[in-house]
N, C-alpha and C. Protein backbone atom coordinates (compact mmCIF):
# COMPACT_ATOMS: atom_id res chain seq x y z
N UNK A 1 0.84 -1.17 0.00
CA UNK A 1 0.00 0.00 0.00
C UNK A 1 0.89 1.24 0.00
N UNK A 2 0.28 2.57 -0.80
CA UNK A 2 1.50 3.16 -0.83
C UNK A 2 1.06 4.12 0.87
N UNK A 3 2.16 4.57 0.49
CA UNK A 3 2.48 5.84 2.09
C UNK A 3 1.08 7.22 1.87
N UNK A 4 1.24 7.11 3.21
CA UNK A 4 -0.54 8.04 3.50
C UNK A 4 0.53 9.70 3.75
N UNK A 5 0.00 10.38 2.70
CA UNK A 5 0.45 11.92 3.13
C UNK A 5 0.11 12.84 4.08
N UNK A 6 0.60 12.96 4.92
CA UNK A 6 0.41 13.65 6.39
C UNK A 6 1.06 15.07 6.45
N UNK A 7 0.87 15.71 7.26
CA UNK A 7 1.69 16.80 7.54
C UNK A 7 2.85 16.21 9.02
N UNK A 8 3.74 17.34 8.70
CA UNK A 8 4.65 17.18 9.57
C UNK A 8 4.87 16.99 11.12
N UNK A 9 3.36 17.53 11.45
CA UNK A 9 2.60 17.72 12.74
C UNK A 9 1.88 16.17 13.14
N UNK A 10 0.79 16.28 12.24
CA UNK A 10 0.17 14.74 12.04
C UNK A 10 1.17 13.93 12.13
N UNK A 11 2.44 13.71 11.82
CA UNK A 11 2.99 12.17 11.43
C UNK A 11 3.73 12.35 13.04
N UNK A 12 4.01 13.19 13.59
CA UNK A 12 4.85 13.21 14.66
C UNK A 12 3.94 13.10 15.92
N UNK A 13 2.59 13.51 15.76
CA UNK A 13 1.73 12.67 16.82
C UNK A 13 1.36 11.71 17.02
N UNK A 14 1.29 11.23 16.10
CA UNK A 14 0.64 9.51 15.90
C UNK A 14 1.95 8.86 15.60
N UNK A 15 3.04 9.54 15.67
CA UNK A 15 4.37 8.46 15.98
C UNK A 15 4.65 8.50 17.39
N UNK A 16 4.44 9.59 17.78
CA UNK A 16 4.59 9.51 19.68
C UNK A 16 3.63 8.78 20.04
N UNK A 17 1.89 8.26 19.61
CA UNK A 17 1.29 8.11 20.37
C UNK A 17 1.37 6.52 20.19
N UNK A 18 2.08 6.27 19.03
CA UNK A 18 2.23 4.64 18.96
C UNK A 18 3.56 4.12 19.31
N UNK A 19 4.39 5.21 19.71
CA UNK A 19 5.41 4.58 20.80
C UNK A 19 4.94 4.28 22.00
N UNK A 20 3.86 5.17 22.39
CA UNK A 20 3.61 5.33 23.53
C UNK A 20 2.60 3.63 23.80
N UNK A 21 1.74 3.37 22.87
CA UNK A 21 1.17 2.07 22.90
C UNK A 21 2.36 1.22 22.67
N UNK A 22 3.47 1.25 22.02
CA UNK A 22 4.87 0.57 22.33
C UNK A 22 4.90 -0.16 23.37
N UNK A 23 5.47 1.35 24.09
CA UNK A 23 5.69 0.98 25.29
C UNK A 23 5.12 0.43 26.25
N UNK A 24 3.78 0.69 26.25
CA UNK A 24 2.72 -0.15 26.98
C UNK A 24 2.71 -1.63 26.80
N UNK A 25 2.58 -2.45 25.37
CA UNK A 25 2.94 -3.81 25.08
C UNK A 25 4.01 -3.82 25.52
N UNK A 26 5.30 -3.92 25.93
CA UNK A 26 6.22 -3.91 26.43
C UNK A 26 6.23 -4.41 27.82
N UNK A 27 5.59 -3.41 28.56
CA UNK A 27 5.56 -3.75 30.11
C UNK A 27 4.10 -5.09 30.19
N UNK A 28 3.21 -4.69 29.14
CA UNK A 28 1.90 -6.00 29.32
C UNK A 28 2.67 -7.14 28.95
N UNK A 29 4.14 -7.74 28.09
CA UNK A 29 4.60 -8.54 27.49
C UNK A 29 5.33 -8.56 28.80
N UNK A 30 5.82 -8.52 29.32
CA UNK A 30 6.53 -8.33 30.49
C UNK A 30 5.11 -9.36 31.76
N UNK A 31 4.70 -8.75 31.83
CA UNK A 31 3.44 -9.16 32.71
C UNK A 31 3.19 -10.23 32.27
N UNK A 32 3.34 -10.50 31.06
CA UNK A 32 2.63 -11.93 30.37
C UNK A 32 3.55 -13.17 30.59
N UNK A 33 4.99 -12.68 30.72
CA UNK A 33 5.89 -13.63 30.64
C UNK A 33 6.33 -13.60 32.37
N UNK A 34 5.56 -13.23 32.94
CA UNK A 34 6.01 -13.05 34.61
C UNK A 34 7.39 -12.46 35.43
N UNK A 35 7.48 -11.72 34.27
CA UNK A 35 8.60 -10.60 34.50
C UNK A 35 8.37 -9.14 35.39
N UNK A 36 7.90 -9.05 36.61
CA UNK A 36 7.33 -8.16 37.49
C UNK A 36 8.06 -7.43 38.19
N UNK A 37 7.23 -6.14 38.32
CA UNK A 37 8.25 -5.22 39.21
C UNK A 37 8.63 -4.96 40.62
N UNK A 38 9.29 -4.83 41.20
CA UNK A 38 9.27 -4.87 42.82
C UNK A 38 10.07 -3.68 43.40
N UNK A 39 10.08 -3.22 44.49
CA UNK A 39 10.81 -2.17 45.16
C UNK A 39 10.79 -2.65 46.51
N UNK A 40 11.07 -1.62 46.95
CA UNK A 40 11.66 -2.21 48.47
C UNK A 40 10.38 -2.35 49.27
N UNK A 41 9.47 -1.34 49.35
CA UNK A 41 7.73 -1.80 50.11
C UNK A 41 6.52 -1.95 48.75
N UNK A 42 7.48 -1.87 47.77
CA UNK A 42 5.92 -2.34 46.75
C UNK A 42 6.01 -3.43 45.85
N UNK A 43 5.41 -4.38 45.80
CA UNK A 43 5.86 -5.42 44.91
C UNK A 43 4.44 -5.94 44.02
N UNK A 44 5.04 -6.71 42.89
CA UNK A 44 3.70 -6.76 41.71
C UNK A 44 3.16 -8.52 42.17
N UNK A 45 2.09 -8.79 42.23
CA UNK A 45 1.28 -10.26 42.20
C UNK A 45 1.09 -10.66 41.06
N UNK A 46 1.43 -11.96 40.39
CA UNK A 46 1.35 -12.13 38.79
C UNK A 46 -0.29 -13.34 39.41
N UNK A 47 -0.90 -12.95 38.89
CA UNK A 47 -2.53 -13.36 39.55
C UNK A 47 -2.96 -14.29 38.42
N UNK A 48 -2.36 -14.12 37.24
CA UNK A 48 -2.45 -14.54 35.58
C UNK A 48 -2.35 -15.88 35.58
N UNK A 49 -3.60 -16.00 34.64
CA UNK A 49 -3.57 -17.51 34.56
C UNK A 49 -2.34 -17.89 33.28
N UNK A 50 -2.69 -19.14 32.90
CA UNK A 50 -1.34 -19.94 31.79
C UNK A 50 -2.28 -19.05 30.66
N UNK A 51 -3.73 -19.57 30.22
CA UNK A 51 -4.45 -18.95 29.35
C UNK A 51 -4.21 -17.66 29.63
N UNK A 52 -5.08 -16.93 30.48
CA UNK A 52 -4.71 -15.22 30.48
C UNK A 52 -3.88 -14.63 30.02
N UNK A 53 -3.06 -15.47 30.12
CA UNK A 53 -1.16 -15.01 29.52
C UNK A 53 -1.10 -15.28 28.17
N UNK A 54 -1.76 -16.29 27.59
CA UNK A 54 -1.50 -16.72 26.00
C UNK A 54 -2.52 -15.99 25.50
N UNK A 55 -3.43 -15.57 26.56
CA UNK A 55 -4.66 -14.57 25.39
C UNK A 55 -3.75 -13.08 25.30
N UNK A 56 -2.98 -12.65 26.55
CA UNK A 56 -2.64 -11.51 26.39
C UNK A 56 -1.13 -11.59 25.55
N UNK A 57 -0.66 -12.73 25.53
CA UNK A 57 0.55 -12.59 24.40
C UNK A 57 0.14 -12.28 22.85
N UNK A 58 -1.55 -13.28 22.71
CA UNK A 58 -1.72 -12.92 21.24
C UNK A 58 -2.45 -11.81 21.14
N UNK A 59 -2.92 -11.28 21.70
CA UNK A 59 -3.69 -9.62 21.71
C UNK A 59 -1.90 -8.85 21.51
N UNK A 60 -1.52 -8.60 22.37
CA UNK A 60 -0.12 -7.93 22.22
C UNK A 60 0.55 -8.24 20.41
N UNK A 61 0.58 -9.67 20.19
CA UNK A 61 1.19 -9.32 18.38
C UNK A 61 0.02 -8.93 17.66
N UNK A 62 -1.08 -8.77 17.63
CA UNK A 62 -2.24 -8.77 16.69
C UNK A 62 -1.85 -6.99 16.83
N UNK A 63 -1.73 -6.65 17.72
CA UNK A 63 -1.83 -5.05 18.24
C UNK A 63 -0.28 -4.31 17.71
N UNK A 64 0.76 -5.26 17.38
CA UNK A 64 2.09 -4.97 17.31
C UNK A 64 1.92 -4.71 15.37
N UNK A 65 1.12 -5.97 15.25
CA UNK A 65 0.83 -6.08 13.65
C UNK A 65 0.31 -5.01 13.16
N UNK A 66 -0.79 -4.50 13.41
CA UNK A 66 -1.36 -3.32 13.33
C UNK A 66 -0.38 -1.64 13.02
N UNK A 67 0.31 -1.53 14.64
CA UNK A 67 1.09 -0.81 14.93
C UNK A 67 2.35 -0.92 13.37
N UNK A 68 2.51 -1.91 12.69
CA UNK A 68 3.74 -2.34 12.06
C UNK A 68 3.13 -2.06 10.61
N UNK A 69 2.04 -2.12 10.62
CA UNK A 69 1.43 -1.88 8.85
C UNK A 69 0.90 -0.05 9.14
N UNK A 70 0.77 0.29 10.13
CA UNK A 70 0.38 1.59 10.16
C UNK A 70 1.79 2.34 10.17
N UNK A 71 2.77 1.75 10.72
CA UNK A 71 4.24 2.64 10.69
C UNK A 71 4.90 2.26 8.95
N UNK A 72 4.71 1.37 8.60
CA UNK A 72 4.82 1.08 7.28
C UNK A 72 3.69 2.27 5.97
N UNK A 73 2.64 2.20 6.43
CA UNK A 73 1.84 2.55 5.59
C UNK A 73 1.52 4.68 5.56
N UNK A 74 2.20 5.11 6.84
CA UNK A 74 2.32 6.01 6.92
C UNK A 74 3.69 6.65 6.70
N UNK A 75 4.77 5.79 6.80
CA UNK A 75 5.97 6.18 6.54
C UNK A 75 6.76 6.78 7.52
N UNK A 76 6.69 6.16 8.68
CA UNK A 76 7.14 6.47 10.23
C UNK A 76 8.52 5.87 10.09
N UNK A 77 9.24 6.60 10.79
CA UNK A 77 10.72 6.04 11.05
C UNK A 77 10.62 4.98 12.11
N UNK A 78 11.38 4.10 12.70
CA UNK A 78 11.71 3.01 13.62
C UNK A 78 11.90 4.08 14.73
């Protein structure tokens, strides 16, 4: 598909705002694989079932896929 013409404004919001969903799959991929955060009085409960975790691993690539044809199709840098 070819590249969607944006302005310079447009392409730089919706590239921050899909880093920003980035980054969010990131820490939920994290959560999924029971990789949790802790500090000295606060710590994370992984409560997640085996399923819960394989539904939220494939929601996370379906959502990455998306994210990957829209940075493709708009012409977003990495």
């Amino acid at each position: 598909m070819a590249s969607i013409e944006l302005g310079e404004n447009h392409r730089r919001s919706i590239s921050i705002t899909l880093q920003l969903v980035d980054q969010a799959l990131c820490e939920w991929d994290n959560w999924a694989n029971g990789r949790l955060r802790s500090g000295i009085i606060y710590q994370q409960m992984d409560t997640l079932s085996v399923i819960q975790k394989q539904q939220i691993k494939n929601k996370i690539a379906n959502v990455r896929q998306l994210i990957i044809r829209l940075r493709d199709d708009l012409g977003l840098k990495r």
